[in-house]
Protein backbone atom coordinates (compact mmCIF):
# COMPACT_ATOMS: atom_id res chain seq x y z
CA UNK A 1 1.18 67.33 46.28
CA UNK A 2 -2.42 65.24 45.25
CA UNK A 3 -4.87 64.42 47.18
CA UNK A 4 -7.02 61.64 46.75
CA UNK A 5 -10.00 60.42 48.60
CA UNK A 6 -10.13 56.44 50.30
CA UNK A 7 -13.45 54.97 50.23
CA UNK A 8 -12.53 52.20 52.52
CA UNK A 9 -14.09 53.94 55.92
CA UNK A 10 -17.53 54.58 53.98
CA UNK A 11 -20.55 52.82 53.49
CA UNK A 12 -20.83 51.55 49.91
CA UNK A 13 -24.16 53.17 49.02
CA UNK A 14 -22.08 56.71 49.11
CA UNK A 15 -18.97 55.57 46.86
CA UNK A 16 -20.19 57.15 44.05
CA UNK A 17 -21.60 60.09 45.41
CA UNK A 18 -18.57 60.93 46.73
CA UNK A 19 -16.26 60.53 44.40
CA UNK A 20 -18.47 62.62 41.65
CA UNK A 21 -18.26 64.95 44.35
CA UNK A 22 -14.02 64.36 44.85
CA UNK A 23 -14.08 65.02 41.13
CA UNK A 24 -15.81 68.00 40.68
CA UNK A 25 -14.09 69.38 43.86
CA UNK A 26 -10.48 68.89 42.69
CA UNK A 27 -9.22 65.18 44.32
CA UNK A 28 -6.76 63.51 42.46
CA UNK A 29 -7.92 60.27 42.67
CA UNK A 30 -9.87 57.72 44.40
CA UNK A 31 -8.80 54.38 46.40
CA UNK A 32 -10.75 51.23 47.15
CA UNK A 33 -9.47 48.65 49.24
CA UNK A 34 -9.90 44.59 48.50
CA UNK A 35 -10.29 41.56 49.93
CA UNK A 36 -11.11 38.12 48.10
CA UNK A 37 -13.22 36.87 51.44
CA UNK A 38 -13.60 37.47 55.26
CA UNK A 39 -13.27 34.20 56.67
CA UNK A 40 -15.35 33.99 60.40
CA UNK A 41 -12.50 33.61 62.34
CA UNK A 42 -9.47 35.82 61.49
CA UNK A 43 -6.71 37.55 63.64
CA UNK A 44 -4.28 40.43 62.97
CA UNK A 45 -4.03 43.11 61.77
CA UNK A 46 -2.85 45.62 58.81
CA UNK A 47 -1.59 48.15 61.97
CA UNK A 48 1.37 48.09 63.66
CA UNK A 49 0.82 46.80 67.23
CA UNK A 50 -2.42 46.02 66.56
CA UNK A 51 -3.53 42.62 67.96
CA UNK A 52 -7.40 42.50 66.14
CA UNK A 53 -8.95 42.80 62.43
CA UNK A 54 -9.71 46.68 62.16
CA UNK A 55 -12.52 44.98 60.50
CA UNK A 56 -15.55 42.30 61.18
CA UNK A 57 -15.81 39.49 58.82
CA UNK A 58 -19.62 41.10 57.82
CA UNK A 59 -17.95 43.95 56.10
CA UNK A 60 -19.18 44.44 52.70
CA UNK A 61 -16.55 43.82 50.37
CA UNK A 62 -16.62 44.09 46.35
CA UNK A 63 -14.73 43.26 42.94
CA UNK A 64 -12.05 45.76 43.12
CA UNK A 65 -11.63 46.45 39.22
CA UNK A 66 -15.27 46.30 38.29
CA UNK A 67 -16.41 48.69 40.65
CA UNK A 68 -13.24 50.72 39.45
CA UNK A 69 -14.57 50.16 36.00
CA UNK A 70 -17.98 50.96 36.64
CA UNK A 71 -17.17 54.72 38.70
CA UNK A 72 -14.41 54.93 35.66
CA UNK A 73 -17.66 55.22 33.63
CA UNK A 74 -18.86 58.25 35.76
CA UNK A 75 -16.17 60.43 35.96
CA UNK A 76 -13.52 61.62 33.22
CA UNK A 77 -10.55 62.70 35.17
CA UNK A 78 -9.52 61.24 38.53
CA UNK A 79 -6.97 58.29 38.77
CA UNK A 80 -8.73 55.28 40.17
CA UNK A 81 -6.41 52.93 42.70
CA UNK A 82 -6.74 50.04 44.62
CA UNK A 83 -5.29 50.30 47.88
CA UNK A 84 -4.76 47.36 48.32
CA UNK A 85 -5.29 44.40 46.16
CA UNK A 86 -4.47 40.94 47.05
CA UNK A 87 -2.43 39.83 43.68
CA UNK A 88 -0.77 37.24 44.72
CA UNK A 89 -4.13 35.43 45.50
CA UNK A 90 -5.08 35.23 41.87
CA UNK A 91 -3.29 33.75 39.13
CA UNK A 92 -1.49 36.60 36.87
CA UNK A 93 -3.44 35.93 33.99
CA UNK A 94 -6.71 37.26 35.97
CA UNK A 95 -4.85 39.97 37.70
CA UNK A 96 -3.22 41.48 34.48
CA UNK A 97 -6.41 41.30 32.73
CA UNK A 98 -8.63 42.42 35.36
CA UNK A 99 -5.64 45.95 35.53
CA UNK A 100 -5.68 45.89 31.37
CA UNK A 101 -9.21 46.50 31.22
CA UNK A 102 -9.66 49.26 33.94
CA UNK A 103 -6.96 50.76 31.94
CA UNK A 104 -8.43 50.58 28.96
CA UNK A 105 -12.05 51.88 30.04
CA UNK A 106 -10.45 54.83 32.09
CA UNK A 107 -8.26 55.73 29.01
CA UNK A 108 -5.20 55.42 30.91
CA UNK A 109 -6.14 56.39 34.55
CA UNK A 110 -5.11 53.04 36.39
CA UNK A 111 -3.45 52.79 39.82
CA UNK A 112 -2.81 49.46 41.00
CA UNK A 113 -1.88 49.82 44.79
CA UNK A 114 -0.74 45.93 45.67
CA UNK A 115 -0.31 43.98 48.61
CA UNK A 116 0.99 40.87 50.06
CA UNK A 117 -1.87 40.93 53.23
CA UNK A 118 -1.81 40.74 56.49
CA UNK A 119 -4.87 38.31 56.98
CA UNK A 120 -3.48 34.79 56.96
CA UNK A 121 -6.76 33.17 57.40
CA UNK A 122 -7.89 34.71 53.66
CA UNK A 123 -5.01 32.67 52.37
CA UNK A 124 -6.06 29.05 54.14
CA UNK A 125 -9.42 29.61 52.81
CA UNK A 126 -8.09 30.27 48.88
CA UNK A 127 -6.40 27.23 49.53
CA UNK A 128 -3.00 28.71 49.60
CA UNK A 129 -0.06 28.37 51.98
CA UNK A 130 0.09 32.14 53.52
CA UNK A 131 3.85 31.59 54.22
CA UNK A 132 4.53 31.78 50.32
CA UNK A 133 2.38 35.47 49.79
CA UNK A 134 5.44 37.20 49.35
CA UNK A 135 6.80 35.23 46.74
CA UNK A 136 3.67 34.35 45.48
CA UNK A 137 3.05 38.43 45.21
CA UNK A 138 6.43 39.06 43.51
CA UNK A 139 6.45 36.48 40.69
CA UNK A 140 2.81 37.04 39.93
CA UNK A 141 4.15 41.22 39.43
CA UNK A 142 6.57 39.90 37.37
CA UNK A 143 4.60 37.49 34.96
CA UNK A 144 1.71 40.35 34.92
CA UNK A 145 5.08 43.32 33.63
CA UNK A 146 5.91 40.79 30.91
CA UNK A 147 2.00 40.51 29.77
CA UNK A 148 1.43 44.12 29.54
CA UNK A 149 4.84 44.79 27.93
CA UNK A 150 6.08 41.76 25.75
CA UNK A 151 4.03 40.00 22.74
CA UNK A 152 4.64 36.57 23.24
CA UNK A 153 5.29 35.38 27.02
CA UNK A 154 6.05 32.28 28.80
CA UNK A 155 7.29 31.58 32.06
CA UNK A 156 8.43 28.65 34.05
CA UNK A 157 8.52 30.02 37.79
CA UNK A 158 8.00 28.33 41.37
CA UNK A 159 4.16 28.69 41.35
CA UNK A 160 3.33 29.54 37.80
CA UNK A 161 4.31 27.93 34.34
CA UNK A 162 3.04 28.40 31.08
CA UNK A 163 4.19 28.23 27.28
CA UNK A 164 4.32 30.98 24.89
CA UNK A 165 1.03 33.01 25.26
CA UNK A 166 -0.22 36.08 23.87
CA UNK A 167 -1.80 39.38 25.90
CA UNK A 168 -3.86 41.98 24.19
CA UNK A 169 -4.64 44.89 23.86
CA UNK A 170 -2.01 46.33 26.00
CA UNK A 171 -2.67 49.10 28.93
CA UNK A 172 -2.96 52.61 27.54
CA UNK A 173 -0.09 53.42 30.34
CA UNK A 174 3.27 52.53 29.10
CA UNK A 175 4.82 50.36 30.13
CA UNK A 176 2.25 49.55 32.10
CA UNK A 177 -0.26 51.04 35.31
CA UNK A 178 1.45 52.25 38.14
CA UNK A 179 2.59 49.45 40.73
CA UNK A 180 2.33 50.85 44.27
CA UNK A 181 3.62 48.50 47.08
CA UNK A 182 1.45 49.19 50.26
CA UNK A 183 2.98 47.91 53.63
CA UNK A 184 4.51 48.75 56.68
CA UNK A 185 6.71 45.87 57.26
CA UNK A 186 10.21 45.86 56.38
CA UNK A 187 9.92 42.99 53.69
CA UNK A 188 7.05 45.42 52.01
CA UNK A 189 9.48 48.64 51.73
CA UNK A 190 11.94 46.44 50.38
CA UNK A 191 9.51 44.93 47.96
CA UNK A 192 8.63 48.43 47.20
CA UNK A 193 12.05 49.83 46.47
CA UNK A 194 12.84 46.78 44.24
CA UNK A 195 9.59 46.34 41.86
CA UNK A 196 6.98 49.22 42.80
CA UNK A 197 6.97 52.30 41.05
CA UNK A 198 5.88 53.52 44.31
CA UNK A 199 4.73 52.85 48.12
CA UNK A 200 1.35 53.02 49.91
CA UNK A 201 1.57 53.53 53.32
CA UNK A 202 -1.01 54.14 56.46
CA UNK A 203 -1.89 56.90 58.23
CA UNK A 204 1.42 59.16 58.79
CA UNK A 205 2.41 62.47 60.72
CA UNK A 206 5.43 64.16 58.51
CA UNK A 207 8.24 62.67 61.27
CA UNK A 208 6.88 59.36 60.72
CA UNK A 209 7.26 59.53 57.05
CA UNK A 210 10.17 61.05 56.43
CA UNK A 211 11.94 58.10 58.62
CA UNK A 212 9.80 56.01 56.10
CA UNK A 213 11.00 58.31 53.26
CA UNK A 214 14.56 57.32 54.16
CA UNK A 215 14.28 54.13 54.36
CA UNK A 216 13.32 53.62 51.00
CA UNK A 217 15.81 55.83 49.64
CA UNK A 218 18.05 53.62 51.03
CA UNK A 219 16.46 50.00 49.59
CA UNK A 220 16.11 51.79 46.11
CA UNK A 221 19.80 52.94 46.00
CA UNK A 222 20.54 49.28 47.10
CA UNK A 223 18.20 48.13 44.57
CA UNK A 224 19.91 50.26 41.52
CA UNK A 225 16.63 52.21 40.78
CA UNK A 226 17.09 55.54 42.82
CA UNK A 227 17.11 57.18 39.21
CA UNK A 228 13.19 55.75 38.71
CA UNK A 229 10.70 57.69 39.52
CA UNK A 230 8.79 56.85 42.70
CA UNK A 231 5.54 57.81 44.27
CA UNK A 232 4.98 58.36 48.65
CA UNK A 233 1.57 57.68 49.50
CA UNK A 234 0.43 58.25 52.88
CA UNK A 235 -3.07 58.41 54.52
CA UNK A 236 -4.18 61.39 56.73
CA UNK A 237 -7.17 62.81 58.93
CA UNK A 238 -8.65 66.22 57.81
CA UNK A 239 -5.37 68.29 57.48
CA UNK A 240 -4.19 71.82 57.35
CA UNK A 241 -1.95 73.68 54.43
CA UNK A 242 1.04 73.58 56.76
CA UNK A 243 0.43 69.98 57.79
CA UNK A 244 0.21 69.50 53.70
CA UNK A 245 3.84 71.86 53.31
CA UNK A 246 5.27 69.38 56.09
CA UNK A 247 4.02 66.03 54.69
CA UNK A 248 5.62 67.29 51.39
CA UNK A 249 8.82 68.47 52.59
CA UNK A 250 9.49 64.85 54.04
CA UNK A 251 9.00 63.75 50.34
CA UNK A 252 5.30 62.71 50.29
CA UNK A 253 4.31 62.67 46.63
CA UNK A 254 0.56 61.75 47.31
CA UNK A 255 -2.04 62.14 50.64
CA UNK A 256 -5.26 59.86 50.77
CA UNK A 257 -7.60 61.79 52.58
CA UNK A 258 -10.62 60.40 54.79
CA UNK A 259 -12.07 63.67 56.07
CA UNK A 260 -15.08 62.14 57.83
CA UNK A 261 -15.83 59.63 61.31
CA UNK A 262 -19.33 58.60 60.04
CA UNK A 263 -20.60 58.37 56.78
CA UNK A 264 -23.66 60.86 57.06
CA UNK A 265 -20.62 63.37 57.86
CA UNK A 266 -18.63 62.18 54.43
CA UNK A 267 -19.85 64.44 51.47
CA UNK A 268 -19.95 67.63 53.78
CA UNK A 269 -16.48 66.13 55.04
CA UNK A 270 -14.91 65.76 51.83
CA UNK A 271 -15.98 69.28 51.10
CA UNK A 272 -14.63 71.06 53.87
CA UNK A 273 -11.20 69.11 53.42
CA UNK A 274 -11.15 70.53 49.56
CA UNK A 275 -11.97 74.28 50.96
CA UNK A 276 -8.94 73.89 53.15
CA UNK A 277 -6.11 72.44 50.56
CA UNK A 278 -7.39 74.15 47.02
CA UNK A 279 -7.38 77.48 45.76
């Protein structure tokens, strides 16, 4: 099992503090989530059931990859993911180069936790019909594959077209970063089994995900690719070994941890949570 550490419940000031101190305590890795832009009046939500934004529009948000790129600079060893980012609201020519060159600084320590996004307003403001994310999302993952993988691409799709073009350097990662799909939804663990190299999902007790578990072993047998290897990322409270043992034995591959309720309470947070998973 890893462990990383999500940064999304924290105030900003603390991001690096905690994740030199993720890194020095043994974390895996470290998550940031994304938006492009809070508009003032939004509705839904990224949780089941949910009828409000877990979030106000105020909430500080940041350039995913630079700030990746910048804490990439302060540590040498944890993996550095975005959980999630909004790809299908940029062209793939931005997106693949913004992935390439955290890649590149991190010498090969990339995670690139995707989306399709649950907040439709985001979309109207970008100027984009929110009824086309999904496909938008899956052919921009496709032209961004062929850009990190191919040396001359070009590409005549339903929202992007381009002659031959050239993409380099390449991402350190072959063949390219890690594509996680994060969703609940059932169009997001399909989208998962069929193009991710693995899934993000929320907050899960080890019941929970091993229904999710099987579900996706089911899509990616569907999908030809049960033979790929595949990441489970789930979120979690402070947890216990056993809860860690069970998590695992439903096939969890990966636990984000956010071991705190206020940020004054994070560091010592993150430290207790380390004292009761590592040796």
């Amino acid at each position: 099992m890893k462990f990383g550490l999500g940064l999304g419940m924290l105030n900003p000031g603390l991001f690096l503090e905690a994740t030199l101190e993720a890194e020095h305590l043994g974390y895996e890795s470290v998550w940031l989530p994304e938006h492009l832009v809070f508009p003032v009046e939004m509705g839904g939500s990224p949780f089941p059931g949910a009828e409000h934004p877990p979030v106000p529009p105020s909430t500080p948000v940041f350039d995913a990859f630079a700030y990746l790129c910048f804490l990439a600079a302060r540590t040498r060893r944890l993996r550095l993911g975005t959980h999630v980012y909004l790809l299908g609201l940029r062209h793939p020519f931005v997106a693949a180069r913004a992935i390439q060159t955290l890649d590149l600084v991190s010498e090969g320590r990339a995670e690139v936790g995707i989306g399709a996004g649950w907040l439709r307003e985001e979309w109207v403001a970008a100027g984009l019909d929110p009824a086309t994310r999904g496909r938008r999302l899956d052919e921009a993952v496709a032209v961004c594959k062929r850009l990190w993988t191919e040396e001359v691409v070009e590409h005549q799709g339903e929202f992007y077209r381009f002659g031959p073009v050239m993409f380099e350097p390449k991402p350190p990662q072959r063949p390219h970063p890690p594509i996680l799909v994060g969703g609940e939804s059932e169009a997001a663990l399909r989208r998962a089994a069929r193009l991710g190299d693995g899934w993000l999902g929320l907050a899960h007790e080890p019941a929970t995900a091993r229904s999710m578990v099987e579900k996706l072993s089911r899509l990616r047998r569907e999908a030809g690719r049960e033979h790929l290897p595949f990441e489970v990322v789930v979120g979690a409270s402070p947890m216990e070994r056993d809860a860690v043992r069970r998590l695992e034995d439903a096939g969890v591959t990966r636990v984000i941890c956010t071991p705190w309720t206020r940020s004054r309470e994070a560091i010592e947070g993150i430290r207790r949570q380390a004292d009761a998973l590592f040796d």
